[in-house]
PDB file of N, CA and C in Angstrom:
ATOM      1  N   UNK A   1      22.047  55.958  17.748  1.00  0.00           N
ATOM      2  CA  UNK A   1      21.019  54.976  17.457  1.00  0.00           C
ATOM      3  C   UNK A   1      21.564  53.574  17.667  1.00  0.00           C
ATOM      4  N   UNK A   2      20.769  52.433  17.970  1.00  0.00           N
ATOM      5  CA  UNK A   2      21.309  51.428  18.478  1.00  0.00           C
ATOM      6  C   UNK A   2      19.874  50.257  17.269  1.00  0.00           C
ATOM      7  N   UNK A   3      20.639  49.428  16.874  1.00  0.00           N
ATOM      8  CA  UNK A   3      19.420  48.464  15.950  1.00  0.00           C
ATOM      9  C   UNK A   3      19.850  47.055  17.000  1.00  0.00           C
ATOM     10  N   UNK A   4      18.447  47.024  16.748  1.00  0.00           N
ATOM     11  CA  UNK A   4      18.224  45.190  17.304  1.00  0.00           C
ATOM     12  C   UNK A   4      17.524  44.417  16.724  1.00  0.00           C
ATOM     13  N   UNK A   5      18.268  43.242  16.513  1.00  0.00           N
ATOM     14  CA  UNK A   5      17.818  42.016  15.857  1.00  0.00           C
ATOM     15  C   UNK A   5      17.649  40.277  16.414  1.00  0.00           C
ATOM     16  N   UNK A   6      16.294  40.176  16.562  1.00  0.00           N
ATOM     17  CA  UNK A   6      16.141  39.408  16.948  1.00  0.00           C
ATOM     18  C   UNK A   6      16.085  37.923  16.396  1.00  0.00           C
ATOM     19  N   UNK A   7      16.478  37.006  16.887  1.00  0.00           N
ATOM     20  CA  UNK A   7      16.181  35.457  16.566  1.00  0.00           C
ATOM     21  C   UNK A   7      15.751  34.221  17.419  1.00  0.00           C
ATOM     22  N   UNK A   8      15.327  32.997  16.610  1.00  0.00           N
ATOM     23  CA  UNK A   8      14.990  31.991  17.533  1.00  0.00           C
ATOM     24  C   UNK A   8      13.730  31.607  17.760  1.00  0.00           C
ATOM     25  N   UNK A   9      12.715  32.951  17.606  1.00  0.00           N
ATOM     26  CA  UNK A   9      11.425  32.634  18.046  1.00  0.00           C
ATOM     27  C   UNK A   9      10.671  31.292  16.960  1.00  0.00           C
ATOM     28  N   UNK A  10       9.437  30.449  17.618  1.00  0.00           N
ATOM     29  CA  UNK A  10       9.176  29.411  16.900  1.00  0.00           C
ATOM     30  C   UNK A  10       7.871  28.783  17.815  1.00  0.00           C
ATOM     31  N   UNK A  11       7.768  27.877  16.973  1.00  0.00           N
ATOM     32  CA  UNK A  11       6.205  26.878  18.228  1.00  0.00           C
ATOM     33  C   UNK A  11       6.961  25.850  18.700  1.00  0.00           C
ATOM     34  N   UNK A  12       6.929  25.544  19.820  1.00  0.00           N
ATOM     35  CA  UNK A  12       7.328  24.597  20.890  1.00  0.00           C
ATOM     36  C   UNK A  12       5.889  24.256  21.378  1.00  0.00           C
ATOM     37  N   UNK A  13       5.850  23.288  22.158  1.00  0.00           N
ATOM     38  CA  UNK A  13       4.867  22.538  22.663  1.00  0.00           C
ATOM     39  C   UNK A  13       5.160  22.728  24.135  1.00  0.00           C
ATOM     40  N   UNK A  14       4.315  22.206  24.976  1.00  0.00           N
ATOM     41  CA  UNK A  14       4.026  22.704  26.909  1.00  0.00           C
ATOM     42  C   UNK A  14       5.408  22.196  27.019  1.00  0.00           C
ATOM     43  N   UNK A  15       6.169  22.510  27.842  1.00  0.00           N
ATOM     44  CA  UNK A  15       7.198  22.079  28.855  1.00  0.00           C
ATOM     45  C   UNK A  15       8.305  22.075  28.048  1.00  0.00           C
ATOM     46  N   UNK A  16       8.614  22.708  26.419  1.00  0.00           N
ATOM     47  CA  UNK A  16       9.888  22.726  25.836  1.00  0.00           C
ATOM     48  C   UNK A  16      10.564  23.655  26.603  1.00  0.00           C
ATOM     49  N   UNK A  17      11.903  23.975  25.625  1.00  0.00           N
ATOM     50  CA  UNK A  17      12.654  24.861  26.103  1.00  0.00           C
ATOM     51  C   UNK A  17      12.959  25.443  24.811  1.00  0.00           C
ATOM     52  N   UNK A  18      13.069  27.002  24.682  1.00  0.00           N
ATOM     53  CA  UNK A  18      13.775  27.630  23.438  1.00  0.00           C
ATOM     54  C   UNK A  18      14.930  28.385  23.765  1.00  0.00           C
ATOM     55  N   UNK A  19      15.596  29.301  23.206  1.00  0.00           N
ATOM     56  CA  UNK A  19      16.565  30.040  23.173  1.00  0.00           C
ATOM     57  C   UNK A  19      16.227  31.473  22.218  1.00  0.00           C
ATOM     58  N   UNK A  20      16.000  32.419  22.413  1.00  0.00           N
ATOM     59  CA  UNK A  20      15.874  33.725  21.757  1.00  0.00           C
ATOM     60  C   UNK A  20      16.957  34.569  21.635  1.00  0.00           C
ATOM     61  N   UNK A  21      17.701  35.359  20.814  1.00  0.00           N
ATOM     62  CA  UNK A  21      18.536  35.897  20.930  1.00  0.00           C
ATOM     63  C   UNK A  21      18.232  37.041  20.418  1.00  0.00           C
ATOM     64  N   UNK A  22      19.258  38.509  20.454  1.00  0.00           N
ATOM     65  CA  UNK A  22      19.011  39.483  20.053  1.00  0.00           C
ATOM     66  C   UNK A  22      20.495  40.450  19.865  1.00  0.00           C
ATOM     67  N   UNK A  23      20.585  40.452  18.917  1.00  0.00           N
ATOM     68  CA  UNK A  23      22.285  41.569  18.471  1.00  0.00           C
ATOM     69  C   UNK A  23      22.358  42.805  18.111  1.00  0.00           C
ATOM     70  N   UNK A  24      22.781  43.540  18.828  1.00  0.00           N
ATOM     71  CA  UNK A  24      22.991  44.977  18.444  1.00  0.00           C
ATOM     72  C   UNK A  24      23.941  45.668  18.034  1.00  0.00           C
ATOM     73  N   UNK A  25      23.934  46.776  17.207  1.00  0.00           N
ATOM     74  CA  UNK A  25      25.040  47.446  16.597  1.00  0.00           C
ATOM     75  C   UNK A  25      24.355  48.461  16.586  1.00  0.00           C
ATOM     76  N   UNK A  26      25.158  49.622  16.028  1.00  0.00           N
ATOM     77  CA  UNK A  26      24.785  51.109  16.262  1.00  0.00           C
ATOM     78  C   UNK A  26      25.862  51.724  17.079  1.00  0.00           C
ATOM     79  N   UNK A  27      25.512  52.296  17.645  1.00  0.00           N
ATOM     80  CA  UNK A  27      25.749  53.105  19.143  1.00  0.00           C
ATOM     81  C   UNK A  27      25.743  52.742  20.130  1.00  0.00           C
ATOM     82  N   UNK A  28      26.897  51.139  20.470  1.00  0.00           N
ATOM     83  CA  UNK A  28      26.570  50.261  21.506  1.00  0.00           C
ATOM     84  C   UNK A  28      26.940  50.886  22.484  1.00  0.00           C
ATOM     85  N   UNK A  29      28.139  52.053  22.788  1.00  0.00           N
ATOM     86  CA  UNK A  29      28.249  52.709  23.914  1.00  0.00           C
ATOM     87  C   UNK A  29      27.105  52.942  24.764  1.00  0.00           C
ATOM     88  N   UNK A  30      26.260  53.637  24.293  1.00  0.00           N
ATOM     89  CA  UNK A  30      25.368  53.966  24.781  1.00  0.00           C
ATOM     90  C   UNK A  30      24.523  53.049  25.609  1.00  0.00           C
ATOM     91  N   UNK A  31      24.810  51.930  25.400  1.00  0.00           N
ATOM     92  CA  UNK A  31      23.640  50.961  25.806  1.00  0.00           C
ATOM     93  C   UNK A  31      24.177  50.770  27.184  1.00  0.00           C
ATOM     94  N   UNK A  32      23.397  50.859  28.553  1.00  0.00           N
ATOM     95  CA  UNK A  32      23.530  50.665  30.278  1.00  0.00           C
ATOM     96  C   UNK A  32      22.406  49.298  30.301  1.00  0.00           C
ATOM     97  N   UNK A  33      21.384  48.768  29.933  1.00  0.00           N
ATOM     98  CA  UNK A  33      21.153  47.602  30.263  1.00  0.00           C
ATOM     99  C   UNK A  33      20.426  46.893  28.940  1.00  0.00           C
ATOM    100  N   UNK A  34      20.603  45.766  28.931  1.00  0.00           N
ATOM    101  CA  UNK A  34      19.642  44.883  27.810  1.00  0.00           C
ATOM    102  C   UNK A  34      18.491  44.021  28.320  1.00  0.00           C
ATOM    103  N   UNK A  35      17.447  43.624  27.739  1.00  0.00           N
ATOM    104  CA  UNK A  35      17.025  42.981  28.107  1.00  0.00           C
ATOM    105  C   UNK A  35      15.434  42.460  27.149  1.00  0.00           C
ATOM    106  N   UNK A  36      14.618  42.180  27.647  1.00  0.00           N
ATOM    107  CA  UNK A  36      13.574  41.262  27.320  1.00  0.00           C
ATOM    108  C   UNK A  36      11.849  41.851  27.316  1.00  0.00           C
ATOM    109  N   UNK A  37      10.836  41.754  27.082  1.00  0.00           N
ATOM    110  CA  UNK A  37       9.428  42.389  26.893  1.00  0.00           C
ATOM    111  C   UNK A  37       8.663  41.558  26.430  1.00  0.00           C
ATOM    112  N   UNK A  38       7.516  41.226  26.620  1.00  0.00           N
ATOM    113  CA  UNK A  38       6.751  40.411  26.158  1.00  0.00           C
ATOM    114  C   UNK A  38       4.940  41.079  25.577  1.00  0.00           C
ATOM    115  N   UNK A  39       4.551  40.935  24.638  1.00  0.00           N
ATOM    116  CA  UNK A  39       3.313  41.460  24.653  1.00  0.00           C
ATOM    117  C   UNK A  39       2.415  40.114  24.379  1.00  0.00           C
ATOM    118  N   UNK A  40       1.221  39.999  24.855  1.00  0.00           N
ATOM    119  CA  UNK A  40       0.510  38.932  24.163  1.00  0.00           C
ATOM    120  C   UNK A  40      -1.028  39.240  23.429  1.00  0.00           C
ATOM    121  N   UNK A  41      -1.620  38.823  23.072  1.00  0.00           N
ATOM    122  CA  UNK A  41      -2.595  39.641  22.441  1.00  0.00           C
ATOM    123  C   UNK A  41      -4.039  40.300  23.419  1.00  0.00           C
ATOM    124  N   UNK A  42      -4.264  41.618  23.203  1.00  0.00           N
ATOM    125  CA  UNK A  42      -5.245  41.898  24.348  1.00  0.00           C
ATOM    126  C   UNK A  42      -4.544  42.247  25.809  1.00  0.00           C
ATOM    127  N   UNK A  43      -2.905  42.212  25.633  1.00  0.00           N
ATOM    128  CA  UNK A  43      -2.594  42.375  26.774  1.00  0.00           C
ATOM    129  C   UNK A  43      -0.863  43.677  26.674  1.00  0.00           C
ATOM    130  N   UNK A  44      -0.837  44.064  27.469  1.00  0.00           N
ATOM    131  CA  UNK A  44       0.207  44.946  27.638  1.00  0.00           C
ATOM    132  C   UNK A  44       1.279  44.679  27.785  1.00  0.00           C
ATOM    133  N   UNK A  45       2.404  45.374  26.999  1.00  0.00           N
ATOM    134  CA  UNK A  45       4.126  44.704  26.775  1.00  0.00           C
ATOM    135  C   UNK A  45       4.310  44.872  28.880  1.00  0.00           C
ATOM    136  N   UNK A  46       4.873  43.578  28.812  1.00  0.00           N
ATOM    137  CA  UNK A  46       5.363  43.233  30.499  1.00  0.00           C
ATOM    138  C   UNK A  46       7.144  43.011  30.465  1.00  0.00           C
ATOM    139  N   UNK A  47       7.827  43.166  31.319  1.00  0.00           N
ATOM    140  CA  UNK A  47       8.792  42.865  31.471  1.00  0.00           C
ATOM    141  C   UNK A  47       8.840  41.220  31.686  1.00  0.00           C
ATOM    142  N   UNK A  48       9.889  40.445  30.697  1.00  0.00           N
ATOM    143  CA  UNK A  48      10.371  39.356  30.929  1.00  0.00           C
ATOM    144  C   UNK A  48      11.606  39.161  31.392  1.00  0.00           C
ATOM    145  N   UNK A  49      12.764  39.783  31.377  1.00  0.00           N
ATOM    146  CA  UNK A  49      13.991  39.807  32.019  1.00  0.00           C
ATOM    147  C   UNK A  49      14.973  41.221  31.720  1.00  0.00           C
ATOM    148  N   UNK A  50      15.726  41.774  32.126  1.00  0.00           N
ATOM    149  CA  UNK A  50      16.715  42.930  31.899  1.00  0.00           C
ATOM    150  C   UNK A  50      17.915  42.377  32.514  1.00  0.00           C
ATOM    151  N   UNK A  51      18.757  42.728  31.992  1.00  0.00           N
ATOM    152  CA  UNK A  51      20.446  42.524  32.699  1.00  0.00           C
ATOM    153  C   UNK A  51      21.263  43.984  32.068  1.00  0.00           C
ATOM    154  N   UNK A  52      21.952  44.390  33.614  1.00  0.00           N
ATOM    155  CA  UNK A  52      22.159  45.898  33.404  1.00  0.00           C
ATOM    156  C   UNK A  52      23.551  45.351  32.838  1.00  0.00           C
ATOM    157  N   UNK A  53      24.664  46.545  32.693  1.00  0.00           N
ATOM    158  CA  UNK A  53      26.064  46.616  32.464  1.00  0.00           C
ATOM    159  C   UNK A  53      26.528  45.539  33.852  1.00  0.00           C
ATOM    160  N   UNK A  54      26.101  45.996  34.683  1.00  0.00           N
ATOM    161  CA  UNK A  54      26.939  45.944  35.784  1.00  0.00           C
ATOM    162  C   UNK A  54      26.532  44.706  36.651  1.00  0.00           C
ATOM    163  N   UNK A  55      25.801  44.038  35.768  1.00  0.00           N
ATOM    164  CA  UNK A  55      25.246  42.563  36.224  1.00  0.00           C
ATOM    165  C   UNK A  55      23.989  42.114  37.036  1.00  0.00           C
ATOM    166  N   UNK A  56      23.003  43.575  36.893  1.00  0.00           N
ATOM    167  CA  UNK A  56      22.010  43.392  38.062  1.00  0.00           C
ATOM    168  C   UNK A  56      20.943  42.893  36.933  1.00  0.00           C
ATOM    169  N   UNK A  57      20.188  42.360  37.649  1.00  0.00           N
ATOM    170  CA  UNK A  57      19.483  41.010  36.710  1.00  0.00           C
ATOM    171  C   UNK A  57      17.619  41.431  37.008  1.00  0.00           C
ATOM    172  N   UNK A  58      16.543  41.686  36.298  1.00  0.00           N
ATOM    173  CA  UNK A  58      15.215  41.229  36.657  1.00  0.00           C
ATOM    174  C   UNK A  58      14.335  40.365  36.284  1.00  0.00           C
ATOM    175  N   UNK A  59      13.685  40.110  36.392  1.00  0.00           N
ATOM    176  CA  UNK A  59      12.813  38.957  35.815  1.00  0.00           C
ATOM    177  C   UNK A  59      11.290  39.380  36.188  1.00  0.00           C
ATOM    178  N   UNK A  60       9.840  39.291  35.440  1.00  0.00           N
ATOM    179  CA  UNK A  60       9.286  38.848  35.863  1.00  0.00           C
ATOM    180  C   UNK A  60       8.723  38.289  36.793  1.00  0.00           C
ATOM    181  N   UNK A  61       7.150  38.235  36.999  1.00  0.00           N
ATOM    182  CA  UNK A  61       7.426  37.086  38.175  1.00  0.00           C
ATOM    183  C   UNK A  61       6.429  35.900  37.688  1.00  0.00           C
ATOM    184  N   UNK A  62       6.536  35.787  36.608  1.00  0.00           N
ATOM    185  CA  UNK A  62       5.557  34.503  35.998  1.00  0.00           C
ATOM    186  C   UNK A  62       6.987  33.547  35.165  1.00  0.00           C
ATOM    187  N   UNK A  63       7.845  34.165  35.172  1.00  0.00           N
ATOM    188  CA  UNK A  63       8.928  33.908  34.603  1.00  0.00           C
ATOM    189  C   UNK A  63      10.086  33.413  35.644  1.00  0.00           C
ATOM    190  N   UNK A  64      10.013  33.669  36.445  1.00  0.00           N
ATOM    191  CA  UNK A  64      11.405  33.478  37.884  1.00  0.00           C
ATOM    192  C   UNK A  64      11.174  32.047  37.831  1.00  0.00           C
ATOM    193  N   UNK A  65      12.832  31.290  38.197  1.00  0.00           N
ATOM    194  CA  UNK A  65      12.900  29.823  37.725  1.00  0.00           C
ATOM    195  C   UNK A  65      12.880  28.854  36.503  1.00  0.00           C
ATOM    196  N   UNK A  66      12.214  30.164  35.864  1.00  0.00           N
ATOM    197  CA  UNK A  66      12.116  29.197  34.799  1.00  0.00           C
ATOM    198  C   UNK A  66      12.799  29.903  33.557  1.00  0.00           C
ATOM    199  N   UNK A  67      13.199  31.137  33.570  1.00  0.00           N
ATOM    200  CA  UNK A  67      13.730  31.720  32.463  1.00  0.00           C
ATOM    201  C   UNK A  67      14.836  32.405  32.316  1.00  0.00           C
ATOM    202  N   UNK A  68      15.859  32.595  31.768  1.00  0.00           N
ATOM    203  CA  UNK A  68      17.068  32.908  32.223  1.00  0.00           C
ATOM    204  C   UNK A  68      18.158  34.043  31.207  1.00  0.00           C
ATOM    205  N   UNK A  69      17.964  34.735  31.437  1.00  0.00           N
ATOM    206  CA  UNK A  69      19.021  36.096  31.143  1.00  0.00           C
ATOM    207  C   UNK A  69      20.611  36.070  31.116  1.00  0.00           C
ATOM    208  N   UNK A  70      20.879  36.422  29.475  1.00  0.00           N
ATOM    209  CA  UNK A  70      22.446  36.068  29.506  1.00  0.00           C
ATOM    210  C   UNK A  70      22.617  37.464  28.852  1.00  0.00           C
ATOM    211  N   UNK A  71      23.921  38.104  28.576  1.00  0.00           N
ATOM    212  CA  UNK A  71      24.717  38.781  27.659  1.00  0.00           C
ATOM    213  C   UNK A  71      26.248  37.943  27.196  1.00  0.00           C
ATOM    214  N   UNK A  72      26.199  38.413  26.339  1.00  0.00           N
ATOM    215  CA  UNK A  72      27.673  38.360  25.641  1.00  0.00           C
ATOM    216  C   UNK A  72      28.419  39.612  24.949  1.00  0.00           C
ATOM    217  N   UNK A  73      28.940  40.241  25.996  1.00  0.00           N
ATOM    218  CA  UNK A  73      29.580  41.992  25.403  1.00  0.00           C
ATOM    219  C   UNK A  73      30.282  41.661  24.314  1.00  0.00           C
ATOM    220  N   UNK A  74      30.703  40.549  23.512  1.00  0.00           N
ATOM    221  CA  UNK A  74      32.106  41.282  22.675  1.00  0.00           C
ATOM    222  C   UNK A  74      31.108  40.558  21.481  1.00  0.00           C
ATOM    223  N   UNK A  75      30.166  40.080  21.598  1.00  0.00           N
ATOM    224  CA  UNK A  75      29.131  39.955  20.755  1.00  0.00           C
ATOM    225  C   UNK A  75      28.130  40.762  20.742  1.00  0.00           C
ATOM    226  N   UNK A  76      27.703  41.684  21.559  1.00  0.00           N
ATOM    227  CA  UNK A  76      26.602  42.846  21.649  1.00  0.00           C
ATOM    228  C   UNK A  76      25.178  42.094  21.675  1.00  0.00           C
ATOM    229  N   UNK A  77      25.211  41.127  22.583  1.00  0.00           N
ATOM    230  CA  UNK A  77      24.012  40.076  22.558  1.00  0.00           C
ATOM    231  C   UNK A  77      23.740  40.206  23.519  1.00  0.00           C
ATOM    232  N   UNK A  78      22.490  39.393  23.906  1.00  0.00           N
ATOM    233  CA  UNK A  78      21.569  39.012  24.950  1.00  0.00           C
ATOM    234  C   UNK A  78      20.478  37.802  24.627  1.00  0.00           C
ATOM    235  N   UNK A  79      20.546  36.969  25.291  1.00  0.00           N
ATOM    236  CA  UNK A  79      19.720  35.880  25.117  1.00  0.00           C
ATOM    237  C   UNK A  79      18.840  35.467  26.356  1.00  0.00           C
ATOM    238  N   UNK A  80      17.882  34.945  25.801  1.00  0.00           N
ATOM    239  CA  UNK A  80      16.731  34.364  27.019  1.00  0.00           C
ATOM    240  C   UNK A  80      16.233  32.935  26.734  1.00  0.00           C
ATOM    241  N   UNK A  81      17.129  32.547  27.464  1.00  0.00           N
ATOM    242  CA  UNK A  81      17.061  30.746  27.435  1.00  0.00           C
ATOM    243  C   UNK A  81      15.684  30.420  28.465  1.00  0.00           C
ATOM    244  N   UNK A  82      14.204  29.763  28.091  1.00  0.00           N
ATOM    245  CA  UNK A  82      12.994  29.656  28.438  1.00  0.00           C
ATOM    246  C   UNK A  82      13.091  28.325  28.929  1.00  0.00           C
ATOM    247  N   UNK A  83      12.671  27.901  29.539  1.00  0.00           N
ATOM    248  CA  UNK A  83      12.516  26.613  29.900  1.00  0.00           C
ATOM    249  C   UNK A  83      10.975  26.407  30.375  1.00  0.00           C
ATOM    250  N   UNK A  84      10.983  25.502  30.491  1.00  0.00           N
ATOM    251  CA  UNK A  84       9.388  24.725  30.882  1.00  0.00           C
ATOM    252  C   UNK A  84       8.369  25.560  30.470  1.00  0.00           C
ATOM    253  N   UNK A  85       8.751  25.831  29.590  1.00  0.00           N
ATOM    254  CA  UNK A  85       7.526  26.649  28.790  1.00  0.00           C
ATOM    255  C   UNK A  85       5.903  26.591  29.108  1.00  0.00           C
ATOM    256  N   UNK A  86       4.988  27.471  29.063  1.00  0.00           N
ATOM    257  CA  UNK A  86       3.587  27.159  28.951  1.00  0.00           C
ATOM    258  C   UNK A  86       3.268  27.640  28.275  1.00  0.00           C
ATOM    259  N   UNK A  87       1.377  27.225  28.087  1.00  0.00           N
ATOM    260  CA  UNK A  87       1.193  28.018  26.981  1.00  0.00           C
ATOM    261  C   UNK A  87       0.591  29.541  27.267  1.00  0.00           C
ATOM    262  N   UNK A  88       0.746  29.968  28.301  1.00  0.00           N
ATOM    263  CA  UNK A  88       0.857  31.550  28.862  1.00  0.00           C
ATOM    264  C   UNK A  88       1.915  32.380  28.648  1.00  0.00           C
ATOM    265  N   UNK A  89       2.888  31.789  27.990  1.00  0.00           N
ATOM    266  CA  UNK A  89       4.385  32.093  27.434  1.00  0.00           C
ATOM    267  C   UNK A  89       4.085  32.924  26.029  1.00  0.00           C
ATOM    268  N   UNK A  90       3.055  32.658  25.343  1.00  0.00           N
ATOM    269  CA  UNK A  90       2.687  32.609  23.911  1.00  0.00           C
ATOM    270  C   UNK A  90       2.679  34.297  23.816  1.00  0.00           C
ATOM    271  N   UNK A  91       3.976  34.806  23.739  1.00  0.00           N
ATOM    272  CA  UNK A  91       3.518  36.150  22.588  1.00  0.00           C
ATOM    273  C   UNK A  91       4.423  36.601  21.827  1.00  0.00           C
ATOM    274  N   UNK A  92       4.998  37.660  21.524  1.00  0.00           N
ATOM    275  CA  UNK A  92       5.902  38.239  20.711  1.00  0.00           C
ATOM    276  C   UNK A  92       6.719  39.080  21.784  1.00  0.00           C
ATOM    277  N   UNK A  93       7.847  38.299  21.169  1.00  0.00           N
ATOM    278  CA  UNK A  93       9.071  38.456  22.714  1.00  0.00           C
ATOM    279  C   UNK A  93       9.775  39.899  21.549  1.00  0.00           C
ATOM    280  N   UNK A  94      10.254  41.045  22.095  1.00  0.00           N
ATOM    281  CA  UNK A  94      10.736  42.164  22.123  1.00  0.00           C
ATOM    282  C   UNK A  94      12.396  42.575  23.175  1.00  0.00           C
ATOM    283  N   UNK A  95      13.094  42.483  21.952  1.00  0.00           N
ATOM    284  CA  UNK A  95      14.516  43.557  22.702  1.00  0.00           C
ATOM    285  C   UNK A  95      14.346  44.413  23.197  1.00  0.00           C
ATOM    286  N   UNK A  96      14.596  44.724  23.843  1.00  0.00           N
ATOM    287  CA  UNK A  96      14.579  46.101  24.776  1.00  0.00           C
ATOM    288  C   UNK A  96      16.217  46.269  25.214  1.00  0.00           C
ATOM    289  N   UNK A  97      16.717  47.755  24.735  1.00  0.00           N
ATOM    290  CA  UNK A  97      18.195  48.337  25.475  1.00  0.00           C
ATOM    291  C   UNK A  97      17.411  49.204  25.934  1.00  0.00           C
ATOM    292  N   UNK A  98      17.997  49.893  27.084  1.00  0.00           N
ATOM    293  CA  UNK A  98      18.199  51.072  28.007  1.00  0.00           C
ATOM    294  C   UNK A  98      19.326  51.911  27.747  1.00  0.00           C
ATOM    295  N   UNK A  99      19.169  53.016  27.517  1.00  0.00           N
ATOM    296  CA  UNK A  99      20.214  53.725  27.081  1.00  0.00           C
ATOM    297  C   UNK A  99      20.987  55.004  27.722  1.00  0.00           C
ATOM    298  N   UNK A 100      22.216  55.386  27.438  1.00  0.00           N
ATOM    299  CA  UNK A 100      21.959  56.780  27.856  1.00  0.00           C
ATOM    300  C   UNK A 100      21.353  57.768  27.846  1.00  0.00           C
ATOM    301  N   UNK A 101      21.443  59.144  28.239  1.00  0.00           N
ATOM    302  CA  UNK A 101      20.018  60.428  28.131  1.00  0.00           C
ATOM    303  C   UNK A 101      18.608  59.714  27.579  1.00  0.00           C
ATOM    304  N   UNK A 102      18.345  58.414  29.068  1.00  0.00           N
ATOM    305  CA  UNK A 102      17.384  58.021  29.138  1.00  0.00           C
ATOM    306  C   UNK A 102      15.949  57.922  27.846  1.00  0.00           C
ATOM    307  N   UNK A 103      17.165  56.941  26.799  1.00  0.00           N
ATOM    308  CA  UNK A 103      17.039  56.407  25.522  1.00  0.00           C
ATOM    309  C   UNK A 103      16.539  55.361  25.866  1.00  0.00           C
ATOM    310  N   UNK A 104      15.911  54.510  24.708  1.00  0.00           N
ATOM    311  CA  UNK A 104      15.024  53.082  24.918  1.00  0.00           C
ATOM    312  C   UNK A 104      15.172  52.912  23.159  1.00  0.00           C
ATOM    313  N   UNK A 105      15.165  51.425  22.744  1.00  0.00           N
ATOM    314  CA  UNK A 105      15.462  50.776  21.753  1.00  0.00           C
ATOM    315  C   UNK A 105      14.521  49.708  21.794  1.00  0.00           C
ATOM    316  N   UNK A 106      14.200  49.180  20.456  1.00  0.00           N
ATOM    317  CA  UNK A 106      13.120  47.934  20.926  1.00  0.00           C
ATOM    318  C   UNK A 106      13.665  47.484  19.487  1.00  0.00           C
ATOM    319  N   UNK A 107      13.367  45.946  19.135  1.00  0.00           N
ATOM    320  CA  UNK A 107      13.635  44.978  18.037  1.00  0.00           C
ATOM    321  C   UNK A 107      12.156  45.248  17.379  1.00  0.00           C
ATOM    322  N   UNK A 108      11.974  44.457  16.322  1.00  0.00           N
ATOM    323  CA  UNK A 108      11.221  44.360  15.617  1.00  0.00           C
ATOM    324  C   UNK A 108       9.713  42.829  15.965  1.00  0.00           C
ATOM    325  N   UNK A 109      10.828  42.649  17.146  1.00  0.00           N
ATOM    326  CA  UNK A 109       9.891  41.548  17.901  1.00  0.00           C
ATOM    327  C   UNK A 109      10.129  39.807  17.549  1.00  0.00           C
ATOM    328  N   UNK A 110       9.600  39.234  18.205  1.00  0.00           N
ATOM    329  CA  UNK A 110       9.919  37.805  17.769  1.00  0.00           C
ATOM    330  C   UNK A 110       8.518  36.821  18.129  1.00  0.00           C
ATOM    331  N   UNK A 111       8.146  36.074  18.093  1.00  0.00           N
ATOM    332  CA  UNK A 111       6.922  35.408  18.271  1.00  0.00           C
ATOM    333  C   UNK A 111       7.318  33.973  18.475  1.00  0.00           C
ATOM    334  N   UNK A 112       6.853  34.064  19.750  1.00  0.00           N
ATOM    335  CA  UNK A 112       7.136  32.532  20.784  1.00  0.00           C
ATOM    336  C   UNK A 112       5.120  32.074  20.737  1.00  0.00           C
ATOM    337  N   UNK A 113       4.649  30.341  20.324  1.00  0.00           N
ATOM    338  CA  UNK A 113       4.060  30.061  20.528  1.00  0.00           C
ATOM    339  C   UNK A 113       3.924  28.823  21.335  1.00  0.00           C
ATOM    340  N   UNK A 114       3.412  28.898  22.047  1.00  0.00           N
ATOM    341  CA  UNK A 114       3.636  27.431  23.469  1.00  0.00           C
ATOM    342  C   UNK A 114       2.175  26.874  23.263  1.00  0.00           C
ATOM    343  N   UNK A 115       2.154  25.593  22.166  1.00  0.00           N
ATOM    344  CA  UNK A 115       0.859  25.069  21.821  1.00  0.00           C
ATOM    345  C   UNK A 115       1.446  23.703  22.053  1.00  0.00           C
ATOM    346  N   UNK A 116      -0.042  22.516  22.278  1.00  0.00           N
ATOM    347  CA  UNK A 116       0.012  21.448  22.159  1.00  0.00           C
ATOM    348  C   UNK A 116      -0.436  20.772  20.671  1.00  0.00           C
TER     349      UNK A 116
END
C-alpha cells in the first residue's frame, strides 16, 4: 500500500502561480510513476502531468507551457508548479502513483480555485 498526501492547494486569482505538492510513504518500492489528475465539477478526472521513474514526463494539453512536473526521490514527492493560471484551472487536483502488478493510488485530493 502506498498513502498520499497532498498540499498547497488555495484561491489564486487569473495569471498567479501556485505550487502543489504530494508525499508518499507506504510501499514506495512499488511506485514506477507519479504524477497529477484533475477533476472539475460536471466533468471527468483528466490527466494534468505524470513523471515516470525513469524521467519520461506527460502533460495535458490545456496544461503544456504552463505547468510543470517535478519529483524528489529521497523525499518520495512530486510537485506541480502552475503558472499563469486560469480560471479553467479550478478543480480538485489529485495524486496519482502508478504502481507495480498494475496498482494505482490516489490522495485525498486538493482544491485549486483560479477566481478574480
Amino acid at each position: 500500500q502506498v498513502q498520499l498526501v497532498e498540499s498547497g492547494g488555495g484561491l489564486v486569482q487569473p495569471g498567479d502561480s501556485l505550487r502543489i505538492s504530494c508525499a508518499a510513504s507506504g510501499s514506495i518500492n512499488v511506485i514506477l510513476a507519479m504524477g497529477w489528475y484533475r477533476q472539475a465539477p460536471g466533468r471527468q478526472r483528466e490527466l494534468v502531468a505524470s513523471l515516470s521513474n525513469g524521467g519520461v514526463t506527460r502533460y495535458g494539453d490545456s496544461v503544456k507551457g504552463r505547468f510543470t512536473i517535478s519529483r524528489d526521490n529521497a523525499k518520495n514527492a512530486v510537485y506541480l508548479q502552475m503558472n499563469n493560471l486560469k480560471p479553467e484551472d479550478t478543480a480538485v487536483y489529485y495524486c496519482n502513483v502508478e504502481a507495480t502488478n498494475w496498482s494505482e493510488y490516489w490522495g485525498q485530493g486538493t482544491q485549486v480555485t483560479v477566481s478574480s
